[in-house]
C-alpha atoms as a PDB file:
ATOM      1  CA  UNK A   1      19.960  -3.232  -4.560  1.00  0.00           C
ATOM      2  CA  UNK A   2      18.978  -2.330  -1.050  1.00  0.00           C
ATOM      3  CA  UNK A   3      18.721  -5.175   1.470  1.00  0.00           C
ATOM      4  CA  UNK A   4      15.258  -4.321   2.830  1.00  0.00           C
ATOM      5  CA  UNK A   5      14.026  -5.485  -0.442  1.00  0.00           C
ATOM      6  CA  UNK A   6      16.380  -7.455  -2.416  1.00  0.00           C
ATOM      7  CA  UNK A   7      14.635 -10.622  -1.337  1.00  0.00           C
ATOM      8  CA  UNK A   8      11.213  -9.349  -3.156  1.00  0.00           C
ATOM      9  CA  UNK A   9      12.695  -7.842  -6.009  1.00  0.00           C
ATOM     10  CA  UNK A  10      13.864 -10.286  -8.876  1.00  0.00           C
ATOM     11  CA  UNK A  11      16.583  -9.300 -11.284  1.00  0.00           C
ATOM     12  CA  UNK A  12      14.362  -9.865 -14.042  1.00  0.00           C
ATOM     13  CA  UNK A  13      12.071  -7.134 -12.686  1.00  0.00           C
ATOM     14  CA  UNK A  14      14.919  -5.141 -11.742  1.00  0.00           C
ATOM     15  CA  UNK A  15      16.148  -5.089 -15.468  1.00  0.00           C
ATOM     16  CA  UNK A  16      12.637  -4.718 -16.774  1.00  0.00           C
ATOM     17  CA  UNK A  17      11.926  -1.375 -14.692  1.00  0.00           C
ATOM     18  CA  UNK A  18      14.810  -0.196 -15.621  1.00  0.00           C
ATOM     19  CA  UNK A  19      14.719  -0.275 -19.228  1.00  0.00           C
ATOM     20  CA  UNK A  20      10.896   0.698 -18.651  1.00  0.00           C
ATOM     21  CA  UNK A  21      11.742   3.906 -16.995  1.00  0.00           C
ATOM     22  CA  UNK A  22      14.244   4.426 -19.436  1.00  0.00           C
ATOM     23  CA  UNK A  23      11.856   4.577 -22.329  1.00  0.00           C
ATOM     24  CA  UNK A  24       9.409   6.768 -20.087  1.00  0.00           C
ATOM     25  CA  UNK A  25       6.976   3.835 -18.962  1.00  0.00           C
ATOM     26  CA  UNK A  26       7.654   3.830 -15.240  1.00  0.00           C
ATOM     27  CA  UNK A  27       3.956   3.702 -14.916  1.00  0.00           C
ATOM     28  CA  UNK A  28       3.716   0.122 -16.975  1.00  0.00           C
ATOM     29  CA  UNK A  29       2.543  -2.688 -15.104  1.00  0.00           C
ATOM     30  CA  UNK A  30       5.162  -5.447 -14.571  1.00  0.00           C
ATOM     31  CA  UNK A  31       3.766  -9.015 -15.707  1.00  0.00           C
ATOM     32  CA  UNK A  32       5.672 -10.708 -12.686  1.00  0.00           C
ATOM     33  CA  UNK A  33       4.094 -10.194  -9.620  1.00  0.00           C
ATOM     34  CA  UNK A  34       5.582  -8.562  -6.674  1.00  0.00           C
ATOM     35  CA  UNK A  35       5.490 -11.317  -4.100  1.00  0.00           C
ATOM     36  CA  UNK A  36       3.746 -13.877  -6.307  1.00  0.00           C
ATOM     37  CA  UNK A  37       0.507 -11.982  -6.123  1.00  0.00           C
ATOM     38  CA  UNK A  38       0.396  -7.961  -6.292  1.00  0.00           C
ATOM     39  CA  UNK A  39       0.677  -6.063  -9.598  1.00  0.00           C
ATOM     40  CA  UNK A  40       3.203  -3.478  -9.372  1.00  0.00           C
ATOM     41  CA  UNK A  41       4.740  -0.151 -11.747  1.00  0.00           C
ATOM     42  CA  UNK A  42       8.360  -0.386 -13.346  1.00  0.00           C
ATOM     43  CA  UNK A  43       8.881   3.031 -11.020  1.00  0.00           C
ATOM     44  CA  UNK A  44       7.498   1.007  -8.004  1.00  0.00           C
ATOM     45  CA  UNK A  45       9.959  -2.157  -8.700  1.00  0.00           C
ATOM     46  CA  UNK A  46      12.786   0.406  -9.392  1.00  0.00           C
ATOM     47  CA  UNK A  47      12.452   2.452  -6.281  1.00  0.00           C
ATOM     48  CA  UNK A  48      12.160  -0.362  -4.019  1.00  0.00           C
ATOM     49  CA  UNK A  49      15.593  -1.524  -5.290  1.00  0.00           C
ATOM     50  CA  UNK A  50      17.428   1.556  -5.616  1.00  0.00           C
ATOM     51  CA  UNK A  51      16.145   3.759  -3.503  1.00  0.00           C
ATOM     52  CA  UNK A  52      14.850   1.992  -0.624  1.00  0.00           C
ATOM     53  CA  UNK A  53      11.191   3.093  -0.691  1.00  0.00           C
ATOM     54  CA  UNK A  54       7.902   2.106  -1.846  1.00  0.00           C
ATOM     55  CA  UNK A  55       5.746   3.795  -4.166  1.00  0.00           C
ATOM     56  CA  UNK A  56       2.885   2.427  -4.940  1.00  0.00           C
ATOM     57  CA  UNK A  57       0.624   3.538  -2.643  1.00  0.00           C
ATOM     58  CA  UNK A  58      -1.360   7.540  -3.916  1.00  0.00           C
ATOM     59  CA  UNK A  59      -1.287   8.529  -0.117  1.00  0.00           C
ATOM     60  CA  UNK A  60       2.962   7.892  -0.010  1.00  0.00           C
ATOM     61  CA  UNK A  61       3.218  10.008  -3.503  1.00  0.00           C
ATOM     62  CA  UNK A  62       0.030  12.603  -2.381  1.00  0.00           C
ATOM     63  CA  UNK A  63      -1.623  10.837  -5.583  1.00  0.00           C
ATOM     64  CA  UNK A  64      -4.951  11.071  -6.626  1.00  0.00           C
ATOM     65  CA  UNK A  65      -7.712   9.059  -4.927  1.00  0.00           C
ATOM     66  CA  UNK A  66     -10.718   9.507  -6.789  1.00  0.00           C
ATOM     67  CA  UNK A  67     -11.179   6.669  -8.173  1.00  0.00           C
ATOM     68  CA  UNK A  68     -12.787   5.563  -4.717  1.00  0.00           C
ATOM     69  CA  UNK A  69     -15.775   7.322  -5.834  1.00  0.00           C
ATOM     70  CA  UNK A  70     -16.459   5.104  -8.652  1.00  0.00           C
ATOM     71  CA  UNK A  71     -17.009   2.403  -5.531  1.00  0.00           C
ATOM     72  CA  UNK A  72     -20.399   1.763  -4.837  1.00  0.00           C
ATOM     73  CA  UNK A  73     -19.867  -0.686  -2.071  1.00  0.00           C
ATOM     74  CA  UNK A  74     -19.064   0.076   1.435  1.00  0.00           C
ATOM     75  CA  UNK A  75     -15.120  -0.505   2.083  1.00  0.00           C
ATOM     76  CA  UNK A  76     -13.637  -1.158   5.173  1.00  0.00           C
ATOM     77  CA  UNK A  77     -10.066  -0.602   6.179  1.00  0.00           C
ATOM     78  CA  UNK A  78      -8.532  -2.061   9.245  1.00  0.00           C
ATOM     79  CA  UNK A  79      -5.298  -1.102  10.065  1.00  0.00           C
ATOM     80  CA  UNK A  80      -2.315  -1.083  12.356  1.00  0.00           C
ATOM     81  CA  UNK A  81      -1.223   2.207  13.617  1.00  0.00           C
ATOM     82  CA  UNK A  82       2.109   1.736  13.029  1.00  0.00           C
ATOM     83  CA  UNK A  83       1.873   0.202   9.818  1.00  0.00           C
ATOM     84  CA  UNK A  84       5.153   0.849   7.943  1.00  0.00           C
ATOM     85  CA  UNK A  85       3.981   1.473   4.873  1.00  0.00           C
ATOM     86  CA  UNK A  86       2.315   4.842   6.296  1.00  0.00           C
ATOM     87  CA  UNK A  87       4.278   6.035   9.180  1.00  0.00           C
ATOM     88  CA  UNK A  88       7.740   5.250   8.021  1.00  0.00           C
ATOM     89  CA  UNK A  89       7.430   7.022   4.898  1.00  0.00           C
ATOM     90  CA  UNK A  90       5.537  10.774   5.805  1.00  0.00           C
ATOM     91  CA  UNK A  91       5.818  11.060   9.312  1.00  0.00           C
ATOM     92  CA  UNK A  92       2.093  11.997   9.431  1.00  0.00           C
ATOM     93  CA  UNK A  93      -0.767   9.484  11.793  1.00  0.00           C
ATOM     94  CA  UNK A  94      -2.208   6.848  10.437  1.00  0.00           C
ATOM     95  CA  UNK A  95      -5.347   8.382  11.061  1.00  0.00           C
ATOM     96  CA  UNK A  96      -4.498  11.451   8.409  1.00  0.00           C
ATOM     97  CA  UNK A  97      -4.460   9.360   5.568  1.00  0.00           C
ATOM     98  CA  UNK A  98      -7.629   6.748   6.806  1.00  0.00           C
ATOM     99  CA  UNK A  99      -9.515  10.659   6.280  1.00  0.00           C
ATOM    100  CA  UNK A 100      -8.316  10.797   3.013  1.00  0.00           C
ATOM    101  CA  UNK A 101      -9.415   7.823   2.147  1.00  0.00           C
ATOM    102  CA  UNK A 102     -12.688   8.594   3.709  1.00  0.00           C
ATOM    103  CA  UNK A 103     -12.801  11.991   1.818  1.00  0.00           C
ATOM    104  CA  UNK A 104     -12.550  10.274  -1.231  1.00  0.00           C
ATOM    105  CA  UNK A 105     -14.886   7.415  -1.070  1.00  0.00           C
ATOM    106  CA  UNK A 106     -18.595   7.174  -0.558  1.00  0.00           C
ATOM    107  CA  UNK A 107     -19.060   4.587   2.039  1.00  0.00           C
ATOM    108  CA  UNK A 108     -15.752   3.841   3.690  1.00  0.00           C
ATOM    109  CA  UNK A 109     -15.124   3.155   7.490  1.00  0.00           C
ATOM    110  CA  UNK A 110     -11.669   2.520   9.313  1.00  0.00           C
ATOM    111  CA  UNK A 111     -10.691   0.807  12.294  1.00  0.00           C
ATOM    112  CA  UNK A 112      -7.138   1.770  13.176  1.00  0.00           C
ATOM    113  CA  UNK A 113      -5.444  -1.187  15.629  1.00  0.00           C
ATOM    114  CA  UNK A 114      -3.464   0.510  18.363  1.00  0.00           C
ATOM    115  CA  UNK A 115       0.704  -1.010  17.908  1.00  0.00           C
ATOM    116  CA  UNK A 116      -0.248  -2.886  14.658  1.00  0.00           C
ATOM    117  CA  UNK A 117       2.285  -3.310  12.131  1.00  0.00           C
ATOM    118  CA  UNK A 118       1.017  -3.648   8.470  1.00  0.00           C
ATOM    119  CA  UNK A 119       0.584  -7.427   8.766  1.00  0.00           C
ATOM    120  CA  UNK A 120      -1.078  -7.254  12.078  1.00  0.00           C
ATOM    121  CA  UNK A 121       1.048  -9.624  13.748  1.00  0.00           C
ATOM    122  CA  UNK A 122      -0.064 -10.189  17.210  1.00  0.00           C
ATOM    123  CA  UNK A 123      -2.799  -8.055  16.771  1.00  0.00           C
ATOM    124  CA  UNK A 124      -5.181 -11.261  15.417  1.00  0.00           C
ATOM    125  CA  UNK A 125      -7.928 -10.884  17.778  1.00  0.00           C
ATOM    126  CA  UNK A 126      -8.648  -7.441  17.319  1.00  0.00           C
ATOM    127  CA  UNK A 127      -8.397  -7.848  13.785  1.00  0.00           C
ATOM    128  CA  UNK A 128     -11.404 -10.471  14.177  1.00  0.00           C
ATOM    129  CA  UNK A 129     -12.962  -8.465  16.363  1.00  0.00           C
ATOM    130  CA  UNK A 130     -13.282  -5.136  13.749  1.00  0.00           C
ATOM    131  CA  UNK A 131     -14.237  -7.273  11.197  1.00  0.00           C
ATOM    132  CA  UNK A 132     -16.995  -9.425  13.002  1.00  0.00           C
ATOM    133  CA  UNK A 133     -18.042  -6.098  14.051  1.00  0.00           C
ATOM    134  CA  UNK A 134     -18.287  -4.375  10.242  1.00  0.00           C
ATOM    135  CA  UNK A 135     -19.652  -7.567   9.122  1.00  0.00           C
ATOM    136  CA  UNK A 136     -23.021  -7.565  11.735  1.00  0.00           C
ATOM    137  CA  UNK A 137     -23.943  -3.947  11.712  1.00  0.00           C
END
């Protein structure tokens, strides 16, 4: 199991996916939670201990996004411009996949913080900031 991950992945779920993706459901839903709180694939699980990457996301896999449309509330996205989950894994801006996102949704606007990483550490106030400003417009 890879080290970047081995502290989020549980044997149990390691096991699981595995025998999941075995029997062709790498697409099931595991019943423990990735981090105590975020539903995650077999193949997801699986890849984040074998293979070092993460899945689970359409814009990392060029997956399908069209299920944004069935949204009929505006969403807003704030997020770091180096987030890793983006930038480590296609080499492509943070802004190319906010406009897919946008494409694909019917009321969706994106503030991208300059230097973020995905959790936004350090980056607090302007955080607030976007979404004080989202919230009274």
């Amino acid at each position: 199991m890879s080290s970047k991950f081995r502290t989020s992945v549980t044997f149990k779920n390691d096991r699981r996916s595995r025998s999941l993706n075995v029997k062709n459901l790498q697409n099931k839903i595991l019943t423990d939670k990735f981090f105590g709180y975020c539903e995650v694939t077999a193949k997801t699980i699986y890849n984040m201990a074998h293979n070092n990457s993460l899945d689970n996301l359409p814009y990392i896999t060029n997956g399908d996004f069209s299920m944004l449309k069935n949204i009929n509330l505006p969403i807003k996205v704030v997020i770091g411009s180096e987030d890793e989950g983006i930038v480590c894994y296609k080499n492509k801006s943070v802004n190319y996949f906010m406009d897919i996102l946008k494409e694909n949704s019917n009321d969706l606007d994106y503030t991208i913080i300059e230097g973020g990483r995905h959790n936004l550490k350090d980056k607090e106030s302007e955080l607030a900031e976007a979404v004080i400003s989202y919230i009274l417009k």
